[in-house]
C-alpha atoms as a PDB file:
ATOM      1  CA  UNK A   1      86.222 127.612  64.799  1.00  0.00           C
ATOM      2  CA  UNK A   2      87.834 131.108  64.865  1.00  0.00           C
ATOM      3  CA  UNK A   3      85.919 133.687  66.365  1.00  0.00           C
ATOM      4  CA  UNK A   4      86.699 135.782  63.367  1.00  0.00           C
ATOM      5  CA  UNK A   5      84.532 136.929  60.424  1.00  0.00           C
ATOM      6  CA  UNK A   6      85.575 135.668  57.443  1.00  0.00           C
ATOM      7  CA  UNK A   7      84.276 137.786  54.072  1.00  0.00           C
ATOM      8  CA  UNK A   8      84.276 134.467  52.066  1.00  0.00           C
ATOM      9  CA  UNK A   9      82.733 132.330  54.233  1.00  0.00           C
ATOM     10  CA  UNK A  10      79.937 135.136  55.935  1.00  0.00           C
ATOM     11  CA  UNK A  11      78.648 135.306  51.757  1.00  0.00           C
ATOM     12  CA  UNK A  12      78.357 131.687  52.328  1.00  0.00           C
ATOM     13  CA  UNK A  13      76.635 131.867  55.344  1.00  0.00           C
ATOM     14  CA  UNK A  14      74.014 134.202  53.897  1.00  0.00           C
ATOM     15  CA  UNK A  15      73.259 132.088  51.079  1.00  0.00           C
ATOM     16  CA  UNK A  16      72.735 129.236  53.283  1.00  0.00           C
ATOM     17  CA  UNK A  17      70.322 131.215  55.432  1.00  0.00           C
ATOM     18  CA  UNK A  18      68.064 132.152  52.333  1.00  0.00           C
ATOM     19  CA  UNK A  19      68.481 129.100  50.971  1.00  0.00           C
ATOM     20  CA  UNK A  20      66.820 127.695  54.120  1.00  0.00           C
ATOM     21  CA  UNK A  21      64.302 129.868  55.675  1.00  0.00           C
ATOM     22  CA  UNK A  22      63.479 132.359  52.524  1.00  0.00           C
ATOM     23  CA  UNK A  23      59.948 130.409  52.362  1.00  0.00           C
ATOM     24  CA  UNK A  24      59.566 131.456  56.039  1.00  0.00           C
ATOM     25  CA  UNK A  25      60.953 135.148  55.352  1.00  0.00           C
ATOM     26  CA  UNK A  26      58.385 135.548  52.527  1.00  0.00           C
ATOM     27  CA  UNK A  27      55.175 133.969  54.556  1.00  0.00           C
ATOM     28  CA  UNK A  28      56.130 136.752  57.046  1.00  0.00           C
ATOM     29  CA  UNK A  29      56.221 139.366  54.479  1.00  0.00           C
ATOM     30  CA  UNK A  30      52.723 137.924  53.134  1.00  0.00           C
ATOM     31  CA  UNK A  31      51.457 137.701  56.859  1.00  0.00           C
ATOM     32  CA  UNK A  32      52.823 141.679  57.062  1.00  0.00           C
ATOM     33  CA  UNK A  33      50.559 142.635  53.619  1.00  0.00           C
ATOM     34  CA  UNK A  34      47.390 140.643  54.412  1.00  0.00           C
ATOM     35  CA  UNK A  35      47.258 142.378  58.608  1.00  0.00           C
ATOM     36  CA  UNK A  36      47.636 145.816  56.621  1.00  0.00           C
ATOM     37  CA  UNK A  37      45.123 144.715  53.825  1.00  0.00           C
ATOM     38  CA  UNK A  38      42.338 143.999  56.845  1.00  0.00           C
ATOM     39  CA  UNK A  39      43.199 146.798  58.517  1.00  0.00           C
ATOM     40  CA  UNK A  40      43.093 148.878  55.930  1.00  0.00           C
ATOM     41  CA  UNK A  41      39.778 147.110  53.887  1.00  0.00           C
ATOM     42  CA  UNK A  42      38.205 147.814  56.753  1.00  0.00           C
ATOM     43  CA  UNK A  43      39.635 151.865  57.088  1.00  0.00           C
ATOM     44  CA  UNK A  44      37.825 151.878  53.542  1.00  0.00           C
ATOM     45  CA  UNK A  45      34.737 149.983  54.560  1.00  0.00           C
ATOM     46  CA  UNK A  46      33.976 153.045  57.031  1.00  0.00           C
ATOM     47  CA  UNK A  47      32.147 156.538  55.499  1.00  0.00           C
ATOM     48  CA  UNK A  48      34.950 158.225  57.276  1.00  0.00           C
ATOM     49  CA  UNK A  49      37.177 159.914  54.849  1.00  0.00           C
ATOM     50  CA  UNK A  50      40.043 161.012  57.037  1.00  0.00           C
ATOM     51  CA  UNK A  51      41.086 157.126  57.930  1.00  0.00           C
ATOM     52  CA  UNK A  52      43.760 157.353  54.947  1.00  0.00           C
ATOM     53  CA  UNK A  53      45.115 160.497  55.779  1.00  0.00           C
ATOM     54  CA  UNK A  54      48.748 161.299  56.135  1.00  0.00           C
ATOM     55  CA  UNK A  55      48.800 160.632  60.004  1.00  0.00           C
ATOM     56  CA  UNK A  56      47.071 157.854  59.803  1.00  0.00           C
ATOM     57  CA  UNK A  57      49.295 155.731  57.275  1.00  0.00           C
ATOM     58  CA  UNK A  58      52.127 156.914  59.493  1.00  0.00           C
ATOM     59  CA  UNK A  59      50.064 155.572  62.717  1.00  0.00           C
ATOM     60  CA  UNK A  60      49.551 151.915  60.635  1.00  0.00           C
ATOM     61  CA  UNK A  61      52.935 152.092  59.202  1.00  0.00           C
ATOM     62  CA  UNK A  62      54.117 151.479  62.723  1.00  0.00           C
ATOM     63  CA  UNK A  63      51.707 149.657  64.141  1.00  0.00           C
ATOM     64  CA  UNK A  64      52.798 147.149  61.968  1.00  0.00           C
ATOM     65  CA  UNK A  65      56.507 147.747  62.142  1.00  0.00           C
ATOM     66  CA  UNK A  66      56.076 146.855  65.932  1.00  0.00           C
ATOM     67  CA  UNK A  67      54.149 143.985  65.925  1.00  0.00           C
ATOM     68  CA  UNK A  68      55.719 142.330  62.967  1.00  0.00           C
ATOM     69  CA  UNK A  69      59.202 142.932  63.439  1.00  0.00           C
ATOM     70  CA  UNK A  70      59.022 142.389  67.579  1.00  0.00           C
ATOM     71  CA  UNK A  71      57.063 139.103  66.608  1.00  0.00           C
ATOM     72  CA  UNK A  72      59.907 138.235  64.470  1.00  0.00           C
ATOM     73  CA  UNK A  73      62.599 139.307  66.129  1.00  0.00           C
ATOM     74  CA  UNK A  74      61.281 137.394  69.156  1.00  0.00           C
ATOM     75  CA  UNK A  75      61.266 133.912  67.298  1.00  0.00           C
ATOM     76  CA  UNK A  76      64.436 134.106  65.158  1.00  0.00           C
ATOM     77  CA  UNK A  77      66.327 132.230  67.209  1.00  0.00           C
ATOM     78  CA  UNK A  78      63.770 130.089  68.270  1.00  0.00           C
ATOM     79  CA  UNK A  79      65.680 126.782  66.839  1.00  0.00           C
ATOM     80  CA  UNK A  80      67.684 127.404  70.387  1.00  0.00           C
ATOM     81  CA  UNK A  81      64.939 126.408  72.295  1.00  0.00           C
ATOM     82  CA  UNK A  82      64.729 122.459  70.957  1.00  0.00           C
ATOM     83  CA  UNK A  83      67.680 120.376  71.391  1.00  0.00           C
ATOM     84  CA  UNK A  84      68.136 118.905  68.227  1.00  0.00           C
ATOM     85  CA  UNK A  85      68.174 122.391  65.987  1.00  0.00           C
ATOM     86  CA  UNK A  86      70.058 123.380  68.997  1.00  0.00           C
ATOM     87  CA  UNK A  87      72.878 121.399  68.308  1.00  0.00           C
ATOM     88  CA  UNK A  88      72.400 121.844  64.612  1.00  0.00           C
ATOM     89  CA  UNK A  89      72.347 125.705  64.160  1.00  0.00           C
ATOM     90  CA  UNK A  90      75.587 125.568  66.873  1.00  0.00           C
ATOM     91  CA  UNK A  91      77.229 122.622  65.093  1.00  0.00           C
ATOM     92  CA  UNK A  92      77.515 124.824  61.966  1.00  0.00           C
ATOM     93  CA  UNK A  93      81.223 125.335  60.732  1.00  0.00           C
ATOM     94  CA  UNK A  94      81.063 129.122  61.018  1.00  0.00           C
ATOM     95  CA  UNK A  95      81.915 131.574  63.852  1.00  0.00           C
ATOM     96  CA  UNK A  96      79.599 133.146  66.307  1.00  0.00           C
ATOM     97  CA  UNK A  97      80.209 136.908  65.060  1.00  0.00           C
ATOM     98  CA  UNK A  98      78.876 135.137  61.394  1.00  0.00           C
ATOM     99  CA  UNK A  99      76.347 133.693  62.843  1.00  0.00           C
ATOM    100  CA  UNK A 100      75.092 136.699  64.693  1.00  0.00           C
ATOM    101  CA  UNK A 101      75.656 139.289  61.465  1.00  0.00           C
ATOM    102  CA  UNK A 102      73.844 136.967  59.257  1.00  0.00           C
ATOM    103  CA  UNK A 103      71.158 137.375  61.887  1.00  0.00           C
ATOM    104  CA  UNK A 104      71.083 140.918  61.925  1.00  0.00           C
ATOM    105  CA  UNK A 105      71.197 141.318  58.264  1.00  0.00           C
ATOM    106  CA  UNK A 106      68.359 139.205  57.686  1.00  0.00           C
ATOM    107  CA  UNK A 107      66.231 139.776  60.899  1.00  0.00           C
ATOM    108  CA  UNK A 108      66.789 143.352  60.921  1.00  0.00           C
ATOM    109  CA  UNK A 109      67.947 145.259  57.567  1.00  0.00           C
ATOM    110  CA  UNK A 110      66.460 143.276  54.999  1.00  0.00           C
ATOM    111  CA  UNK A 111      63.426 142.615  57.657  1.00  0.00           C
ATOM    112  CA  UNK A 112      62.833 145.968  57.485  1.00  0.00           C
ATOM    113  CA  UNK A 113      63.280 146.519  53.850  1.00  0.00           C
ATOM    114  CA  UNK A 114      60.957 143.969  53.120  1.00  0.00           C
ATOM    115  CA  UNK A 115      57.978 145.527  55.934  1.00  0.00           C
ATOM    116  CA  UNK A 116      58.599 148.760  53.933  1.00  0.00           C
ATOM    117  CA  UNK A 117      58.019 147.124  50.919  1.00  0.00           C
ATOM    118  CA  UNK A 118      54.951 145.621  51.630  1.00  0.00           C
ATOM    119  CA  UNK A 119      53.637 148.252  53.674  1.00  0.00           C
ATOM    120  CA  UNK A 120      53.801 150.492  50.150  1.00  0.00           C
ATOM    121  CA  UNK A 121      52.526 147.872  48.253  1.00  0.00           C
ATOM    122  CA  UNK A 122      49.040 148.015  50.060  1.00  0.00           C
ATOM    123  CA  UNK A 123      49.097 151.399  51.359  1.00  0.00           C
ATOM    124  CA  UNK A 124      49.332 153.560  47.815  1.00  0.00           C
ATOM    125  CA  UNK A 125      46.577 151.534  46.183  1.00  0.00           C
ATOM    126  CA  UNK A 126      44.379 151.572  49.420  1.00  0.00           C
ATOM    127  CA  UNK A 127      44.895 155.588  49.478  1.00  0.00           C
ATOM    128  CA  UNK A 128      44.065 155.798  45.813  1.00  0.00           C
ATOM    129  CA  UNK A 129      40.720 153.999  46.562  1.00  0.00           C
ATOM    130  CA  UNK A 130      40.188 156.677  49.312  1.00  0.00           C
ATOM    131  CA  UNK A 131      40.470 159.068  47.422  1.00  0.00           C
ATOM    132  CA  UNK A 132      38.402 157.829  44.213  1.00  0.00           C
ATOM    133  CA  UNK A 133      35.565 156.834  46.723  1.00  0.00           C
ATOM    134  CA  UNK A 134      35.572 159.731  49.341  1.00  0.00           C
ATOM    135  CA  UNK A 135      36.450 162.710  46.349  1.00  0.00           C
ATOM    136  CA  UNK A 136      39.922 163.197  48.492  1.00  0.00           C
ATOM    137  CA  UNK A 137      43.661 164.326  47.709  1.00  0.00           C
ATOM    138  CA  UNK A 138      45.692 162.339  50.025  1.00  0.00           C
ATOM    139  CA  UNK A 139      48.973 161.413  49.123  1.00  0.00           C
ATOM    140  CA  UNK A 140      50.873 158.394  49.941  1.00  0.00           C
ATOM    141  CA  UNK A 141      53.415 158.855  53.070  1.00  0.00           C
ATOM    142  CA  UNK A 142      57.257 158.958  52.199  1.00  0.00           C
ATOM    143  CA  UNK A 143      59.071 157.641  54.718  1.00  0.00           C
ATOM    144  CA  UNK A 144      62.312 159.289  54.782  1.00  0.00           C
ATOM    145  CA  UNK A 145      60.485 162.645  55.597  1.00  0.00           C
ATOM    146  CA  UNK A 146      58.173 160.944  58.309  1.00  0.00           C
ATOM    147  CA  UNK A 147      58.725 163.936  60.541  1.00  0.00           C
ATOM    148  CA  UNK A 148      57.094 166.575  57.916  1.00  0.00           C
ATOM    149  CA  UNK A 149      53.951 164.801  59.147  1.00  0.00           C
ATOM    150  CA  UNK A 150      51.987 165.694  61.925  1.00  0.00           C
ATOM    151  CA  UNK A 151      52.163 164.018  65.051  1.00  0.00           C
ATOM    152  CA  UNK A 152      48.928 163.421  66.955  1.00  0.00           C
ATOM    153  CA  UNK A 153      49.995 160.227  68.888  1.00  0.00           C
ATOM    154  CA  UNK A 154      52.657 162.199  70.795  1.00  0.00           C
ATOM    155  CA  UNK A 155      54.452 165.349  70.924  1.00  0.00           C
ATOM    156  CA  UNK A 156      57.140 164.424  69.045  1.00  0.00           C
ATOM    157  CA  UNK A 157      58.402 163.655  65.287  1.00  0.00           C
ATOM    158  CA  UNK A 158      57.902 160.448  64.231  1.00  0.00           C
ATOM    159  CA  UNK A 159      61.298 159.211  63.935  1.00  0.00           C
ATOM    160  CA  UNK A 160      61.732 159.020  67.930  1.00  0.00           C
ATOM    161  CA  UNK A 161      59.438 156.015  67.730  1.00  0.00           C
ATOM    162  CA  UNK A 162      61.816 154.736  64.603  1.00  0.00           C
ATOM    163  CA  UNK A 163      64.785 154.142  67.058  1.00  0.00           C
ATOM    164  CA  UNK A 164      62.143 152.977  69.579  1.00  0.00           C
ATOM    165  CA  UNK A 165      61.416 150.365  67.657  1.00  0.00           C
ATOM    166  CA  UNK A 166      64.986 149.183  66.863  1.00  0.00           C
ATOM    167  CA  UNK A 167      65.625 149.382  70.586  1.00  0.00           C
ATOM    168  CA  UNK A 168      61.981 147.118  70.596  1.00  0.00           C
ATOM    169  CA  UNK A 169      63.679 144.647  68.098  1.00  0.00           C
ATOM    170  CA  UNK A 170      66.918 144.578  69.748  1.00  0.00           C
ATOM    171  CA  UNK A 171      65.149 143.406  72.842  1.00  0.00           C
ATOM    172  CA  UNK A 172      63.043 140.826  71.411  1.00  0.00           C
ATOM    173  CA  UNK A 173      66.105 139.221  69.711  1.00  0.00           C
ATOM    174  CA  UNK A 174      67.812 139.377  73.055  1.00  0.00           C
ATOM    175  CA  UNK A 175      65.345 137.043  74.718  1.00  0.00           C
ATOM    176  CA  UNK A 176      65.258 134.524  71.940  1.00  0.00           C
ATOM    177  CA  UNK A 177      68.720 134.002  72.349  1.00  0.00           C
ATOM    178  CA  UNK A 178      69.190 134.457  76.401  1.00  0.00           C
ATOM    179  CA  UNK A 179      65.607 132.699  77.673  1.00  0.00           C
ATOM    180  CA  UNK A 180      65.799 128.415  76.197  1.00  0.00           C
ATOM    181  CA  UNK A 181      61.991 128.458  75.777  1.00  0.00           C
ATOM    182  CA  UNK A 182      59.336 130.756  75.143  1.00  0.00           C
ATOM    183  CA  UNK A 183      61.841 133.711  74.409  1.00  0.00           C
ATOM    184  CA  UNK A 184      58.777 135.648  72.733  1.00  0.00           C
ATOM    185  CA  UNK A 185      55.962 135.123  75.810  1.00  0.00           C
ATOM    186  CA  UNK A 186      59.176 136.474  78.399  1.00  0.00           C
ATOM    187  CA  UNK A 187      60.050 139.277  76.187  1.00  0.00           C
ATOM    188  CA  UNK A 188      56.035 140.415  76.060  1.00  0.00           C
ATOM    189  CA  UNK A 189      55.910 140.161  80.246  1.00  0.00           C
ATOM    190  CA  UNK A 190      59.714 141.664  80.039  1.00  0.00           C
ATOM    191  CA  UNK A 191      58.405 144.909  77.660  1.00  0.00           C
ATOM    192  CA  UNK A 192      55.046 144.934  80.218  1.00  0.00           C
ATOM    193  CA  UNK A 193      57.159 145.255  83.154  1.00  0.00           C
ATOM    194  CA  UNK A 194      59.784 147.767  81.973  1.00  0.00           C
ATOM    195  CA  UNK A 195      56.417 149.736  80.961  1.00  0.00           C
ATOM    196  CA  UNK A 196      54.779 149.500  84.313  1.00  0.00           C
ATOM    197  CA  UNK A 197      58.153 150.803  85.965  1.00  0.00           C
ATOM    198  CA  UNK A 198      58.532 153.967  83.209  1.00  0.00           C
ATOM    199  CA  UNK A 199      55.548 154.673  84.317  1.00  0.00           C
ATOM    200  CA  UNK A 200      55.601 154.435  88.018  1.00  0.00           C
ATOM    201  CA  UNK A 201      58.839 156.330  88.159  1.00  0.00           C
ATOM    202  CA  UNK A 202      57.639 159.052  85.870  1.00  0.00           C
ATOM    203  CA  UNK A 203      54.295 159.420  88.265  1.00  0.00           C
ATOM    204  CA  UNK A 204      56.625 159.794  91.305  1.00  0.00           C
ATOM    205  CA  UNK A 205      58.901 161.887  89.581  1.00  0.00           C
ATOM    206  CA  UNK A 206      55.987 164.110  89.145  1.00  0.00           C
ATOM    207  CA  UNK A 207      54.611 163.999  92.648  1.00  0.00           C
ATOM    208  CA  UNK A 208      57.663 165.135  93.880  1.00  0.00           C
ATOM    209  CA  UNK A 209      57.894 168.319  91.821  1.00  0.00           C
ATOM    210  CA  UNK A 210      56.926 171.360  93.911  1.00  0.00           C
ATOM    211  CA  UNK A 211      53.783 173.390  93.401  1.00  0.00           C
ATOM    212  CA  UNK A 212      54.097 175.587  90.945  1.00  0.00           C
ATOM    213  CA  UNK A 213      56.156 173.672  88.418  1.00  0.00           C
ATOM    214  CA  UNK A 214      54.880 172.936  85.095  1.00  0.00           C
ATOM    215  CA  UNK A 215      56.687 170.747  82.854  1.00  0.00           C
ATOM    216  CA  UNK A 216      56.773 171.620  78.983  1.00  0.00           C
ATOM    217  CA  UNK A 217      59.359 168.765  77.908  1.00  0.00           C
ATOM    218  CA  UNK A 218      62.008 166.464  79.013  1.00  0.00           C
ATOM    219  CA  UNK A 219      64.546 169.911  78.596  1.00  0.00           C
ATOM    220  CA  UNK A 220      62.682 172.517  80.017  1.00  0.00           C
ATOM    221  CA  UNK A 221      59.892 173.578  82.685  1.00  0.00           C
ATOM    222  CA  UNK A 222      58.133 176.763  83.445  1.00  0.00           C
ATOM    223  CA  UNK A 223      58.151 177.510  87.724  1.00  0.00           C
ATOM    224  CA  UNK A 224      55.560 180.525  88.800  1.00  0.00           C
ATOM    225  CA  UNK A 225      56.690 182.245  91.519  1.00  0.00           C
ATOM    226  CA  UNK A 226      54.623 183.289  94.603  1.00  0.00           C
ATOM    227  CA  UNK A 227      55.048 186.926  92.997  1.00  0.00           C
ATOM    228  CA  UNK A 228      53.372 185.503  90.104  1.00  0.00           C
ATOM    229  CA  UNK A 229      56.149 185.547  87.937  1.00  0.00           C
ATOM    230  CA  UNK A 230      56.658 183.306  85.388  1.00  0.00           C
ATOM    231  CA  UNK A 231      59.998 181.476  84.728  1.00  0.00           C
ATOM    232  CA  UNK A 232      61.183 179.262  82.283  1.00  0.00           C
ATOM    233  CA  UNK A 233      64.053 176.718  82.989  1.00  0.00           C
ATOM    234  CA  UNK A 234      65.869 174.648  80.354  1.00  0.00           C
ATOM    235  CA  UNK A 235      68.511 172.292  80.796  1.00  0.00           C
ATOM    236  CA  UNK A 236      71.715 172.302  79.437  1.00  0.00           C
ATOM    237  CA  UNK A 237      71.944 171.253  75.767  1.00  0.00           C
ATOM    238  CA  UNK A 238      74.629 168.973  76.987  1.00  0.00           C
ATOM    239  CA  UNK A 239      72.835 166.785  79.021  1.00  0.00           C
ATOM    240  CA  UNK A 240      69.919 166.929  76.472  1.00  0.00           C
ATOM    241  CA  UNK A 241      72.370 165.942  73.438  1.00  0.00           C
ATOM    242  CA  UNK A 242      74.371 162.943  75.295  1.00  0.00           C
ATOM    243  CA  UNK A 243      70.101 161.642  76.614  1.00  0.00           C
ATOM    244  CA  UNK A 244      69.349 161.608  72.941  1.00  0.00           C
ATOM    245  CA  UNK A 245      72.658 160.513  71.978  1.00  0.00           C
ATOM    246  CA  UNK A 246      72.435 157.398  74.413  1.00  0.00           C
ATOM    247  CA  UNK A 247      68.938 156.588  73.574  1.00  0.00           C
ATOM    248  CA  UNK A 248      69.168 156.813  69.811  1.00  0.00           C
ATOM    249  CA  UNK A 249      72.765 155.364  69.150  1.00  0.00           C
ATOM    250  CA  UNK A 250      73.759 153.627  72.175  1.00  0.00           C
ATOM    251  CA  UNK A 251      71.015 151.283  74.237  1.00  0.00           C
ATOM    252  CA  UNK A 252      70.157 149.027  70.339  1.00  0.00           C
ATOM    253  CA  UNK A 253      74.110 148.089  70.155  1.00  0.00           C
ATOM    254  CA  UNK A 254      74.515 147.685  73.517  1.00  0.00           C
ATOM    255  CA  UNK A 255      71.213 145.301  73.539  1.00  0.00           C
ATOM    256  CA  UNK A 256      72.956 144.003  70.307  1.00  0.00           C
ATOM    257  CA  UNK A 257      75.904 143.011  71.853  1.00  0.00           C
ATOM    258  CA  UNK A 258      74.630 141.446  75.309  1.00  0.00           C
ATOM    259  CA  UNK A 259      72.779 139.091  72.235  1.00  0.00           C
ATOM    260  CA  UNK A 260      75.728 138.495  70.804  1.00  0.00           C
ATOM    261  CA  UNK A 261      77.810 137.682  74.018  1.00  0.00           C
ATOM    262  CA  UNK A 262      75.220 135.077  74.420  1.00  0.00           C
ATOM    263  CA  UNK A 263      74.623 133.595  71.581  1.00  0.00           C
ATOM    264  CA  UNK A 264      78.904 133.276  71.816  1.00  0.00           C
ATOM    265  CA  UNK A 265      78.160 131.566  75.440  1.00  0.00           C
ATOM    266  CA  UNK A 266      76.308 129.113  73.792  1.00  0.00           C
ATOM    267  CA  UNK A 267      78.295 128.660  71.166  1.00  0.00           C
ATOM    268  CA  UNK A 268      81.134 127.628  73.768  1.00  0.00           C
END
C-alpha cells in the first residue's frame, strides 16, 4: 500500500469507520450526557443557587471534556492491543496517513463536536431549572467567548486549558498506539508522573529565587531592593510569544506525529 492519502479512498475509509463503531461513538456521547446529567441533578438537588452560574458550567464543561475525551482518546486504538484486531485493523487496504486522519477526524474533531453537543443539550435546560427554582438570571455559557468568563480555577482565560486539553488528548492517543496493552492505565501513571515533575521543578525553581523576588506571572516579577525600592521585571515579549507559540501550536502536532510515526511502524 502507498503511503499516500488518497481523497477517494480516505471518504471510503470514513464511511467504513462509522459504519463500524458509530454504535460505540454514540454510547460515548450518551455516557458524556448521563455523567453531566448526575452531576448536574445533583448541582440542582443542593439549596445553593450559585452551582449553575457562569463559572461553574465553564468548570463542568471541562471537567468533562478531560475525562471523556482523555478516556477516549486513550482506548481508540485499543484493537492494537489483541492480536487478532491487530492484524485486522493493519491488514486493511488503506495507508497509514488514512488510517491515522480517519482517527483524528473521528477521535478528535467530531469527538469534540459531539461532547459540545451534548454538553449543551443538558446544560441549558439544567440552567433554566436553576433559575425557575432558585428566582435566578443565569445564562447558558457560549463557548467561543469562554474567556469573557471569569476565571476562579486559575489566573488565566479559559482557553489556556482548551489547548491543554488537546495536548491531554494528543497524549492519550499516543499511548494507545505506542504501549501493546493497557495504553490507557500507562498514559494515567505517564500524566501522574509528568505532574509530579512540573511540580518538583517549579518548587525548586522557586527555592532558588533570591529573597526579595516576587513572582507575578510566567513574564514578569517584581524584586525589592535593600533600599526598599520596588522593581518590576518583564521578559521579553519574544521569548513570551515563541513559549505560547510552542505550547499552543507546536507540542499537540508534534505528539500527533510521534503517534503517527508509530502507528506507520506498525503498519510496516
Amino acid at each position: 500500500m502507498n503511503a499516500s492519502i488518497n481523497f477517494t479512498r480516505l471518504v471510503l475509509v470514513l464511511r467504513k469507520y462509522w459504519f463500524e463503531n458509530n454504535r460505540q461513538f454514540m454510547l460515548m456521547l450518551l455516557a458524556e450526557a448521563a455523567f453531566l446529567v448526575l452531576w448536574m441533578g445533583v448541582d440542582l438537588s443542593f439549596s445553593n443557587p450559585n452551582l449553575l452560574r457562569e463559572e461553574f458550567q465553564m468548570a463542568y464543561f471541562f471537567v468533562g471534556l478531560f475525562l471523556s475525551g482523555c478516556l477516549s482518546a486513550g482506548i481508540h486504538f485499543s484493537a492494537l492491543g489483541s492480536k487478532p484486531t491487530a492484524i485486522h485493523f493493519l491488514l486493511n487496504p488503506t495507508s497509514s496517513p488514512e488510517k491515522f486522519v480517519c482517527s483524528l477526524f473521528f477521535g478528535v474533531v467530531l469527538f469534540f463536536l459531539g461532547y459540545i453537543a451534548a454538553f449543551y443539550a443538558i446544560d441549558t435546560p439544567a440552567v433554566f431549572i436553576a433559575n425557575q427554582k432558585f428566582k435566578t438570571h443565569w445564562t447558558v455559557v457560549n463557548i467561543l467567548f469562554m474567556d469573557h468568563y471569569e476565571n476562579r480555577l486559575f489566573d488565566g482565560p479559559y482557553s489556556t486549558l482548551l489547548y491543554v486539553y488537546f495536548i491531554a488528548q494528543a497524549f492519550f492517543l499516543l499511548a494507545s498506539i505506542y504501549f501493546a496493552k493497557n495504553g490507557l492505565f500507562k498514559a494515567i501513571v505517564g500524566v501522574g508522573i509528568i505532574w509530579v515533575a512540573v511540580i518538583f521543578l517549579a518548587m525548586t525553581l522557586f527555592v532558588s529565587f533570591p529573597p526579595g523576588i516576587i513572582l507575578r506571572s510566567l513574564s514578569e516579577y517584581e524584586i525589592i531592593e535593600k533600599s526598599g525600592i520596588l522593581k518590576i521585571v518583564v521578559l521579553s515579549p519574544i521569548v513570551t510569544t515563541l513559549v505560547l507559540i510552542f505550547y499552543k501550536f507546536l507540542v499537540t502536532p508534534l505528539l500527533w506525529l510521534c503517534a503517527y510515526l508509530r502507528l506507520k511502524e506498525k503498519h510496516l
